[in-house]
Protein backbone atom coordinates (compact mmCIF):
# COMPACT_ATOMS: atom_id res chain seq x y z
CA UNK A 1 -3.16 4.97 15.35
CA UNK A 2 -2.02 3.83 12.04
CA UNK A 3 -1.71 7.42 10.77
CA UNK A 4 1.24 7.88 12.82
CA UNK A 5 3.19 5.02 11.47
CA UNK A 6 5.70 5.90 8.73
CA UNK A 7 4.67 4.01 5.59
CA UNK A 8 7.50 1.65 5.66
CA UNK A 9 6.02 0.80 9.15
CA UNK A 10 2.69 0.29 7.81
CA UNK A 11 3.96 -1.99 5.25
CA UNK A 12 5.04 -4.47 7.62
CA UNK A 13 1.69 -4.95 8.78
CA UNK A 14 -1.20 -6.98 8.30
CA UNK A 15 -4.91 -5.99 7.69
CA UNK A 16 -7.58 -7.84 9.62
CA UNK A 17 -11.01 -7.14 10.30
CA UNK A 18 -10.04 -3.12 9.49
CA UNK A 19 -6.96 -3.42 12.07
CA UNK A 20 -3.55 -3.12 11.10
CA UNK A 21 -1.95 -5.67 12.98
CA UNK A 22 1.94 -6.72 13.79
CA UNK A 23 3.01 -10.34 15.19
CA UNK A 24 4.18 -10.07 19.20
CA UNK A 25 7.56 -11.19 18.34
CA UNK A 26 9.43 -9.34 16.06
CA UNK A 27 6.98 -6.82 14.44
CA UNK A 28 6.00 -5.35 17.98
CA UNK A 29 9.22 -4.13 18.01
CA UNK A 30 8.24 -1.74 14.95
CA UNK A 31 5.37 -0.07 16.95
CA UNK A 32 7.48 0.31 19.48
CA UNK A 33 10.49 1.82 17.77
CA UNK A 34 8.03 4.22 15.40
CA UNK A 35 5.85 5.40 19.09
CA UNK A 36 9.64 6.20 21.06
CA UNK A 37 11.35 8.18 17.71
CA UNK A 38 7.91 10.24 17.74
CA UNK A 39 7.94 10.48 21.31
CA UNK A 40 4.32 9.19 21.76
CA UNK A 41 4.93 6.44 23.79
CA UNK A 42 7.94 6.17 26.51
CA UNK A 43 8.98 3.04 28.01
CA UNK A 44 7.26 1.88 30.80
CA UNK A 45 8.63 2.22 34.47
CA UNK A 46 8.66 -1.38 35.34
CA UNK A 47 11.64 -1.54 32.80
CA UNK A 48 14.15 -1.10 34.95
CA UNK A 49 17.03 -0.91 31.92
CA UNK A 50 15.24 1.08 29.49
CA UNK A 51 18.83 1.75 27.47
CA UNK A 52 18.79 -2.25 27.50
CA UNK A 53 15.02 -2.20 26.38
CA UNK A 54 15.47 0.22 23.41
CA UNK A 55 18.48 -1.91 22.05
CA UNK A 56 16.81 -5.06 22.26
CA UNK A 57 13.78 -3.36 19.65
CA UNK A 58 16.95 -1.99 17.84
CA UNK A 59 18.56 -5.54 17.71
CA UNK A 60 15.32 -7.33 16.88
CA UNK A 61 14.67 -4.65 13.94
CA UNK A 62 18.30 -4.80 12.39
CA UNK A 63 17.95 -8.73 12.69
CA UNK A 64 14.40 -9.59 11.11
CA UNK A 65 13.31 -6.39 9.65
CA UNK A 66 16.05 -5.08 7.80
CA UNK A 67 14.61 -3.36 4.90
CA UNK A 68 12.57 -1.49 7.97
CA UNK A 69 15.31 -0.45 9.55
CA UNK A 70 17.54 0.83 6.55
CA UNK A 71 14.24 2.82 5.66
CA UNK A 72 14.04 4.34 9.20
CA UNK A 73 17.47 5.06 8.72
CA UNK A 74 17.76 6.92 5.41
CA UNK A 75 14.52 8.68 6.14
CA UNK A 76 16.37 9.61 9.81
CA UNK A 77 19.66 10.80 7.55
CA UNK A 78 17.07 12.90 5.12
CA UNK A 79 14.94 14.73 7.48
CA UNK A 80 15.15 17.85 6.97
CA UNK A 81 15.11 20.20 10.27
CA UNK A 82 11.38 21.53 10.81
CA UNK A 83 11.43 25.40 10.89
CA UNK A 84 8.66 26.33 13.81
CA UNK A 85 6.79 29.69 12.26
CA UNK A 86 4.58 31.84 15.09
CA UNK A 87 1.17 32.35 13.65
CA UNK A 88 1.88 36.07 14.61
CA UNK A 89 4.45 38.13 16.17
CA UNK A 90 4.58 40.42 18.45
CA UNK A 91 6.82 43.59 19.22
């Protein structure tokens, strides 16, 4: 799973025993924000307020991980839109 973290992500983690690893509290909210921008993970239905749920990662990010979130950010400002080519056409 860690090859689908950005790198500023990654950086917030810690290695252990070959795992990268985030503390429940605040760095969860990392995971969570990288899974829901790459739409690999969607919030669970037993969150009733899921608006409610993503501003609470948002909150948590902007509060203790700032130099995460200003990456996310910049990298969300620079992204360039992705031009889908067919493999082949037809006629």
């Amino acid at each position: 799973m860690e090859e689908v973290l950005s790198p500023a992500a990654r950086e917030c983690g810690q290695k252990h025993n070959g795992y990268l690893c985030y503390e429940e509290d605040s760095e969860e909210s990392i995971v969570f924000r990288e899974l829901l921008d790459k739409k690999l993970w969607e919030i669970p239905d037993r969150i009733k307020d899921k608006t409610a749920f993503e501003n609470s990662i948002d909150k948590t990010l902007k509060e203790y991980h700032l130099d995460y979130w200003q990456s996310r950010e910049q990298g969300r400002i620079n992204a360039a839109p992705i031009k889908i080519t067919p493999a082949y056409e037809t006629r």
